[in-house]
Protein backbone atom coordinates (compact mmCIF):
# COMPACT_ATOMS: atom_id res chain seq x y z
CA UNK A 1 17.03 -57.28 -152.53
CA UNK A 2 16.83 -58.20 -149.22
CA UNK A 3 13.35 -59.40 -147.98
CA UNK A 4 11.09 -57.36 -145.17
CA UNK A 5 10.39 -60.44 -143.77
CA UNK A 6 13.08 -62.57 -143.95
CA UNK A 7 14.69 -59.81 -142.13
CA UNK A 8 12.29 -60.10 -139.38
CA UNK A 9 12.68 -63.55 -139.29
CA UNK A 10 16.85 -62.98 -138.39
CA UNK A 11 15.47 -60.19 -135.48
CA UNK A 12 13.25 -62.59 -133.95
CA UNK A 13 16.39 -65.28 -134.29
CA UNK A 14 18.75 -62.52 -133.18
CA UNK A 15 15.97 -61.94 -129.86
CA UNK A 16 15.38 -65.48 -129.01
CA UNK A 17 18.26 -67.67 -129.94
CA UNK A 18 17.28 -70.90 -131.48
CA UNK A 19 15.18 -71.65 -134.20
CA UNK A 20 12.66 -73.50 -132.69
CA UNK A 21 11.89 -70.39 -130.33
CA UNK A 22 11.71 -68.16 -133.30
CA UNK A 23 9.55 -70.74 -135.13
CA UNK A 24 7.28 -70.46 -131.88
CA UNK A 25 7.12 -66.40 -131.94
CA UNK A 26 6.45 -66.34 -134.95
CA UNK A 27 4.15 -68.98 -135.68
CA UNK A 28 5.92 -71.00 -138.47
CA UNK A 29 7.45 -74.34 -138.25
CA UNK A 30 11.54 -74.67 -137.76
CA UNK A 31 11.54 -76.06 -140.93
CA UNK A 32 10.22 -73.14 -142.51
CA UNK A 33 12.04 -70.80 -140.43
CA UNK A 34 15.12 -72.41 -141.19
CA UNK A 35 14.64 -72.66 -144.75
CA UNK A 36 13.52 -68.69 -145.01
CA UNK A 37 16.95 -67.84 -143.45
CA UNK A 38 18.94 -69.89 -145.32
CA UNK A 39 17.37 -67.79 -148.73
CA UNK A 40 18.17 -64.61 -146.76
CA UNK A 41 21.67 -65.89 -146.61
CA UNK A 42 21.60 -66.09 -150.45
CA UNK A 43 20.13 -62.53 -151.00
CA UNK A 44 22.56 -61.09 -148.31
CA UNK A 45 25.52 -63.22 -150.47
CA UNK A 46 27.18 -64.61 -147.52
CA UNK A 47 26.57 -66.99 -143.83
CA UNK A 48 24.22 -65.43 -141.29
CA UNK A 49 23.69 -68.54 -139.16
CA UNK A 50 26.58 -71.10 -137.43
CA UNK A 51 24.75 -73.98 -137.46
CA UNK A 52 25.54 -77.23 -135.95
CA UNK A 53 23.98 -80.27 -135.58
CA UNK A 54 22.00 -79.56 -131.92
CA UNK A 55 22.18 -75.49 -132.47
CA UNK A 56 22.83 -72.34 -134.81
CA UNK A 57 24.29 -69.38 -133.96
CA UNK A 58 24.82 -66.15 -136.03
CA UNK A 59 27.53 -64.77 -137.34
CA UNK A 60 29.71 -61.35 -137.44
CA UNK A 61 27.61 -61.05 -140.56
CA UNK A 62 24.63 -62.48 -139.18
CA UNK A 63 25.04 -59.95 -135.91
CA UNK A 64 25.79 -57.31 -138.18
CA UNK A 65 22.69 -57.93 -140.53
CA UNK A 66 20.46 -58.37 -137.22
CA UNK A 67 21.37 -55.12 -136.00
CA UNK A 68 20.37 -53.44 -139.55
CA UNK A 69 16.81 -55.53 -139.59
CA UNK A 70 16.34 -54.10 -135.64
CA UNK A 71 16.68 -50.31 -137.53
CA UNK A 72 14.58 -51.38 -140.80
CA UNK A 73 11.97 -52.77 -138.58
CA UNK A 74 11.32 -49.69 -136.68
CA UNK A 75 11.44 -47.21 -140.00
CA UNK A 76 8.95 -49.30 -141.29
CA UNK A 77 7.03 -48.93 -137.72
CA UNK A 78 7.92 -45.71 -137.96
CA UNK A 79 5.99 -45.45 -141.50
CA UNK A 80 2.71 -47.40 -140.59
CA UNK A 81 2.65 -45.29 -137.65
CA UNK A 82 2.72 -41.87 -139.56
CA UNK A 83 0.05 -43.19 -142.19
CA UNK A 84 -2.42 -44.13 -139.11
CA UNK A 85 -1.04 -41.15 -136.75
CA UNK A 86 -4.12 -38.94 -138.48
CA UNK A 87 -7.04 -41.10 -137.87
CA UNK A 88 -9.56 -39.71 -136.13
CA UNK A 89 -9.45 -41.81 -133.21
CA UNK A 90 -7.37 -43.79 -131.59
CA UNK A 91 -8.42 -47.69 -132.32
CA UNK A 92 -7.34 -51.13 -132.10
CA UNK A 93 -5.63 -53.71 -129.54
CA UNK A 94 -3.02 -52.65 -127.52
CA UNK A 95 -0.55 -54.68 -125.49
CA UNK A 96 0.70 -53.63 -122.09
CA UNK A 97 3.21 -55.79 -120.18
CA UNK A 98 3.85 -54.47 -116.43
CA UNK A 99 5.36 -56.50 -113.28
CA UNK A 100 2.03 -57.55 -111.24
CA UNK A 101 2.38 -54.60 -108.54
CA UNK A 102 2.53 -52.02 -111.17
CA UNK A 103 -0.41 -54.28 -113.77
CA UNK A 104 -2.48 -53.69 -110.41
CA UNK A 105 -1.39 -49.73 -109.92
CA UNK A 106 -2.11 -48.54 -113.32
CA UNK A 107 -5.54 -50.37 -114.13
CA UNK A 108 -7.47 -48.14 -113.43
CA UNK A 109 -5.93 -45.74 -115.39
CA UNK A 110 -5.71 -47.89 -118.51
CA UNK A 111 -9.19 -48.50 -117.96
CA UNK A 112 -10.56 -44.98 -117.60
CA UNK A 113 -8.67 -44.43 -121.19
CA UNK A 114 -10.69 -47.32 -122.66
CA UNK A 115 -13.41 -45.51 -121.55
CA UNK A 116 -12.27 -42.13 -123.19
CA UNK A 117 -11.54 -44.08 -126.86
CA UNK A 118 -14.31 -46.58 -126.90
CA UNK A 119 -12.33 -47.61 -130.47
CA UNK A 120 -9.62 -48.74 -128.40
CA UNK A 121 -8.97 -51.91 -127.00
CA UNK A 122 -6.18 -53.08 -124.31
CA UNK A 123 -4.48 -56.44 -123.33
CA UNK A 124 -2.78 -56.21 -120.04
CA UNK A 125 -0.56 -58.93 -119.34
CA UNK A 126 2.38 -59.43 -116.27
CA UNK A 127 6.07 -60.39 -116.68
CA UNK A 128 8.96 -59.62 -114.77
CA UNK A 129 11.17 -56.54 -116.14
CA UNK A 130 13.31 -58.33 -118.68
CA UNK A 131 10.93 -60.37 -120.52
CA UNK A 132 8.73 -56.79 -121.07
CA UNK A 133 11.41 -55.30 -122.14
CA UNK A 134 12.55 -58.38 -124.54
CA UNK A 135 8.64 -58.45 -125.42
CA UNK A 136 8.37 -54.75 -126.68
CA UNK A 137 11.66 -55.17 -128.48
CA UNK A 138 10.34 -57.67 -130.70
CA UNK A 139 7.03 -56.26 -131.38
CA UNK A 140 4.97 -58.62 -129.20
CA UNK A 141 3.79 -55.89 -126.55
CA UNK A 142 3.65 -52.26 -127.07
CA UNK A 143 4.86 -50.67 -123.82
CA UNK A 144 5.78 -52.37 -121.19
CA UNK A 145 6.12 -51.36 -117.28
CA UNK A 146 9.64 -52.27 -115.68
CA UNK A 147 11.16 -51.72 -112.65
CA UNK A 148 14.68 -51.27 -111.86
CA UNK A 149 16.10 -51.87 -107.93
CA UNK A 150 19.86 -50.62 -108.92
CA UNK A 151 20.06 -47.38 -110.63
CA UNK A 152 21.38 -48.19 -113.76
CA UNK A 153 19.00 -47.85 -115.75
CA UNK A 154 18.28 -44.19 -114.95
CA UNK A 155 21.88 -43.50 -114.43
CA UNK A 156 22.47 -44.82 -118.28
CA UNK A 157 19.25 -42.77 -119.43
CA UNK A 158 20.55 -39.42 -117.57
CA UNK A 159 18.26 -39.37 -114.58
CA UNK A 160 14.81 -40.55 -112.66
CA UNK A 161 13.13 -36.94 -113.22
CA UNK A 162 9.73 -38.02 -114.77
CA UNK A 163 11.24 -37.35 -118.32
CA UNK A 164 11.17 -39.33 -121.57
CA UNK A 165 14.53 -40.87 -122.80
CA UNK A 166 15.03 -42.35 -126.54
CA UNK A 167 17.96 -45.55 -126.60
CA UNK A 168 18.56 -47.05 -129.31
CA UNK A 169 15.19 -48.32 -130.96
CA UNK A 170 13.37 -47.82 -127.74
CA UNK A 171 11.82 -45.21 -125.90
CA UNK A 172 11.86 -44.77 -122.01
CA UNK A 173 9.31 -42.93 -120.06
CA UNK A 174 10.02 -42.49 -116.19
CA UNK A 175 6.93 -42.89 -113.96
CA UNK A 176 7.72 -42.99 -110.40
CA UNK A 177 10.24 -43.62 -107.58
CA UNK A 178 8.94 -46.52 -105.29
CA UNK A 179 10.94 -46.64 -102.23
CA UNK A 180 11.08 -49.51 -99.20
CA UNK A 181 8.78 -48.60 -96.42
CA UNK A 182 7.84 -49.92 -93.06
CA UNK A 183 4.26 -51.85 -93.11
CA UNK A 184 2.68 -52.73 -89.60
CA UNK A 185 -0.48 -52.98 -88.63
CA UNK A 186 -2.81 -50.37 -87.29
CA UNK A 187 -2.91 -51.28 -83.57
CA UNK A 188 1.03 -51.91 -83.52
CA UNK A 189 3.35 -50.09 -81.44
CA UNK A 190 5.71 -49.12 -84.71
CA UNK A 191 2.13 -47.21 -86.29
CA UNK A 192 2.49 -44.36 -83.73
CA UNK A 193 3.55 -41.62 -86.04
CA UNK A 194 5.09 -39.58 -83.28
CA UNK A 195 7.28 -42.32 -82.26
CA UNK A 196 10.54 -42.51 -84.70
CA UNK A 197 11.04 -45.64 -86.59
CA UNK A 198 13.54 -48.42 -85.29
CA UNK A 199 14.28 -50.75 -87.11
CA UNK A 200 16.77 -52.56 -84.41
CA UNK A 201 14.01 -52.55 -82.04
CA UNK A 202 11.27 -54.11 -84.33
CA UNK A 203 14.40 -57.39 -84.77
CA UNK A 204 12.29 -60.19 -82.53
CA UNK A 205 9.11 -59.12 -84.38
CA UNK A 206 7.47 -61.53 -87.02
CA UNK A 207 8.64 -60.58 -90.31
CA UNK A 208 6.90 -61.33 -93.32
CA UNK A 209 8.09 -61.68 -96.99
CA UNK A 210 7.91 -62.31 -100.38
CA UNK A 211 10.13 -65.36 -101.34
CA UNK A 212 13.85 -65.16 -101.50
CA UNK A 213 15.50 -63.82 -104.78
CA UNK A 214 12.77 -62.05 -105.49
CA UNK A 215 14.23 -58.05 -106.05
CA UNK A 216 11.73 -56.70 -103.91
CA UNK A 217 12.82 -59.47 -101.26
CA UNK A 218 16.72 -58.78 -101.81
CA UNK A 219 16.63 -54.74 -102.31
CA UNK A 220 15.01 -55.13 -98.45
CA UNK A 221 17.61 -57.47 -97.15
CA UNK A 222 20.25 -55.54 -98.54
CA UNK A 223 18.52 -52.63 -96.68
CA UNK A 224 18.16 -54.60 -93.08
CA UNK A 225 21.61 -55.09 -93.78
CA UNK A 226 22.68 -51.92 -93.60
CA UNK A 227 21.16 -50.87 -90.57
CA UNK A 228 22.78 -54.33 -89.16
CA UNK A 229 19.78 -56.04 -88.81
CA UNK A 230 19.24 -59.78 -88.96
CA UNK A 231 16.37 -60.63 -87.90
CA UNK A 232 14.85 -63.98 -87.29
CA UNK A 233 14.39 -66.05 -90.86
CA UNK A 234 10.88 -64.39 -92.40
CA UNK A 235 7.86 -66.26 -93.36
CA UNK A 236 7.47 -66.44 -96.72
CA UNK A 237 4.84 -65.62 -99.29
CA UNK A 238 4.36 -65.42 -103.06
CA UNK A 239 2.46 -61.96 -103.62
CA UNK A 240 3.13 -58.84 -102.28
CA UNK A 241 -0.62 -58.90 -101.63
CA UNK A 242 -0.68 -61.25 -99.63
CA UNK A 243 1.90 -59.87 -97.53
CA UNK A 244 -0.02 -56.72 -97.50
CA UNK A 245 -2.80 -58.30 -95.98
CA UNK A 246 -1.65 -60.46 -93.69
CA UNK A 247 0.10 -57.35 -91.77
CA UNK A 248 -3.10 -55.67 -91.80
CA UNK A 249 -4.89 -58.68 -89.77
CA UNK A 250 -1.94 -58.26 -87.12
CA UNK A 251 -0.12 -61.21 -87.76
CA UNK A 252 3.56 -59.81 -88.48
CA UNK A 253 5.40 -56.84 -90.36
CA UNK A 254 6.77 -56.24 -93.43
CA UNK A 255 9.39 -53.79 -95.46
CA UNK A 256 7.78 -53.40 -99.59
CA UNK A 257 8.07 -51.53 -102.07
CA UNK A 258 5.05 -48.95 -101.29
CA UNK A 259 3.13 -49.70 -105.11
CA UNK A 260 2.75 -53.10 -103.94
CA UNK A 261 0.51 -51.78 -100.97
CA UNK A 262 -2.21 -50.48 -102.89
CA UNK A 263 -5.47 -50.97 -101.45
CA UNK A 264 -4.62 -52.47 -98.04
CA UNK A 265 -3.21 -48.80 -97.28
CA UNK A 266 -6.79 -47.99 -95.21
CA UNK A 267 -5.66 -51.19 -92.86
CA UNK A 268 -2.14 -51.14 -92.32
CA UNK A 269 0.26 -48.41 -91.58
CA UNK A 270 2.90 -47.48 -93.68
CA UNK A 271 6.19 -45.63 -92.13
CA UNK A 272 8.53 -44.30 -93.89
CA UNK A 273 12.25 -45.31 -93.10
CA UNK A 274 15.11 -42.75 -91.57
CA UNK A 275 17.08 -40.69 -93.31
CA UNK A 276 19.95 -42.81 -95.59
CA UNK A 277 17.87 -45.88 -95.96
CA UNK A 278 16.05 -44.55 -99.07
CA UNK A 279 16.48 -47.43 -101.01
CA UNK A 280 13.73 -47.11 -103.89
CA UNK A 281 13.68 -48.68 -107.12
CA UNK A 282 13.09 -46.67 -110.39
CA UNK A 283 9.47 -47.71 -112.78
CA UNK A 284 9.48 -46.78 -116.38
CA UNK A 285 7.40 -47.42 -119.22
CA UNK A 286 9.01 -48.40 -122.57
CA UNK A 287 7.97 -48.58 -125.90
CA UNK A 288 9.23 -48.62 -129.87
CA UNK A 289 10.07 -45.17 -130.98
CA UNK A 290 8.08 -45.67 -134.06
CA UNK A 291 4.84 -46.88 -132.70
CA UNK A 292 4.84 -43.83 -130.22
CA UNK A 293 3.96 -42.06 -133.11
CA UNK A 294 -0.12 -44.80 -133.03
CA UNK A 295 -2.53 -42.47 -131.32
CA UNK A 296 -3.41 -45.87 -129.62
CA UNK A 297 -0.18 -46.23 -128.30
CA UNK A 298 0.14 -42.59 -127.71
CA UNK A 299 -3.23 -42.67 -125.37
CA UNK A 300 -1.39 -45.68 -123.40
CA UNK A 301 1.62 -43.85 -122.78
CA UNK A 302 0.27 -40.83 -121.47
CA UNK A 303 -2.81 -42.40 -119.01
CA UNK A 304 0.32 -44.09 -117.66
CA UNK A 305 2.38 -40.73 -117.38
CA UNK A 306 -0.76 -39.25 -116.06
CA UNK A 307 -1.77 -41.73 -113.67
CA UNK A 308 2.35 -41.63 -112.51
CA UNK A 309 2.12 -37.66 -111.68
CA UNK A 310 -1.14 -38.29 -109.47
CA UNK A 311 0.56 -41.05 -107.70
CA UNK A 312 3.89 -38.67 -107.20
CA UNK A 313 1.38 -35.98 -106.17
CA UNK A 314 -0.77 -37.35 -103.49
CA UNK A 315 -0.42 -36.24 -100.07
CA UNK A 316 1.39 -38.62 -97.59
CA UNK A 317 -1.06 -40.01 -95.29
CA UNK A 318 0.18 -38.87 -91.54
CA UNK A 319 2.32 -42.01 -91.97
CA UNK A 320 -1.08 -44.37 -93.52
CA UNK A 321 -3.27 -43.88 -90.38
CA UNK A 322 -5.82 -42.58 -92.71
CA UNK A 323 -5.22 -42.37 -96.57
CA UNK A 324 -7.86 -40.52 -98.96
CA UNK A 325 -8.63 -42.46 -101.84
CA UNK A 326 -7.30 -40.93 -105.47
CA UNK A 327 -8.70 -41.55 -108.76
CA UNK A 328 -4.96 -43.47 -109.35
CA UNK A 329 -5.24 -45.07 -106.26
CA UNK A 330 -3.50 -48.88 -106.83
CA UNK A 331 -5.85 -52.43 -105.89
CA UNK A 332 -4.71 -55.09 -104.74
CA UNK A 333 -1.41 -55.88 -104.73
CA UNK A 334 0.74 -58.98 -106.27
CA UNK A 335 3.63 -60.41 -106.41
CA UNK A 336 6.82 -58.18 -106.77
């Protein structure tokens, strides 16, 4: 009989890589961690792990067996969550990973839940996209909010239409489509929202940035690019916010992703860009098909889907001369 969790033990190996991380997740010592796999390889009657005198890796068995533990893991999710899936109310902690533009966008909706399930409790935390997702495929976070800057991911989940797709052990919820705009400040010659946007014209201005390699930075170079723009090297800043602000106090402009705005929208103006440079990138929520089924978790993932339809709904703002506050208006913006 194979044991519950040595098997999580091999998933958390299978995630991370080396025995020493898994040790850390999980909150044993390598030792231990080591010996507890090496019983599993008894029970399962044959190697799981490669190991070497610096490393281990697993083997076809060990992949195989990992892939098996990923499924038993969630059924048993799956079976916890159906037991607690008739409380009365939702209750306990809940984990939310998001990038720090979108931690800062969906607060307030988050918070207004805590408010509605005074049982509940919520841990927001930020991360980039692919340690969320790696986080709420190994049970460490519940959902997580990712973005994606090439299409892929909605391509491979059949679309970006504000619909819920299941892959594999996970569960996709699309929330919005954040495209690239134009941020100047209120006074500049680019805010008139009669006059069209050009973006050749605006080449000698100051530009402003976040640092390079970060995707928001390289979705809008790839986007300058296509116009044929190069303008002069950008100054550089960590935070979107920061960015933000600084075009609203005059001293340069800026192309972002318009989440990362947020609540410098009443002092900058935001343009949209012409027709064919719509680059946007794609924001989803994910979480474990099994613990879906928490009314904790539930609650999460529908403020988010809730606060995501407000945002899609609000009415442009005559190009951001004057923008009404929403109850799912974003703060402050950070980084990415």
């Amino acid at each position: 009989m194979l044991d519950i969790r040595r098997l999580r033990m091999l998933h958390e190996f299978a995630a991370r890589g080396s025995i020493a991380r898994t040790a850390d997740a999980l909150g044993y010592t390598p030792s231990a961690v080591s010996q507890q796999l090496a019983v599993l390889e008894r029970e399962a009657g044959t190697a799981l792990l490669d190991r070497t005198a610096r490393s281990a890796g697993l083997t076809d068995a060990g992949r195989r067996l990992a892939a098996h533990a990923e499924r038993i893991l969630a059924m048993v999710e799956e079976a916890e969550a159906d037991v607690s899936a008739h409380a009365a109310q939702p209750s306990g902690r809940v984990v939310v990973t998001a990038f720090p533009s979108a931690a800062v966008a969906f607060a307030p909706a988050l918070a207004r839940s805590l408010r509605a399930h005074p049982r509940l409790s919520l841990l927001l935390r930020q991360s980039s996209a692919a340690e969320g997702l790696q986080l709420v495929r190994t049970g460490e976070v519940e959902v997580a909010i990712v973005d994606d800057w090439t299409g892929r991911l909605a391509a491979s989940l059949g679309g970006a239409d504000g619909s819920e797709h299941g892959q594999g052990v996970l569960r996709y919820y699309h929330l919005v489509r954040d495209p690239l705009v134009l941020v100047v400040a209120r006074g500049h010659p680019a805010a008139a929202p009669d006059r069209p946007v050009d973006l050749r014209a605006l080449r000698n201005e100051p530009w402003l940035a976040a640092p390079s390699g970060e995707p928001s930075r390289q979705a809008a170079d790839r986007l300058l690019a296509a116009v044929g723009l190069t303008p002069p090297v950008p100054s550089e800043f960590e935070g979107l916010g920061t960015v933000a602000n600084l075009v609203a106090r005059g001293l340069g402009i800026a192309i972002m992703p318009r989440l990362a705005v947020g609540a410098y929208e009443r002092r900058v103006v935001v343009r949209e860009l012409p027709a064919g440079l719509d680059l946007a990138r794609d924001v989803f929520a994910v979480a474990r098909t099994a613990s879906v089924l928490r009314p904790s978790v539930a609650v999460i993932v529908s403020s988010l889907r809730g606060a995501a339809r407000s945002m899609s709904h609000r009415v442009p703002t005559q190009e951001s001369h004057e923008v009404q506050d929403s109850q799912e208006t974003p703060g402050p913006a950070e980084p990415l």
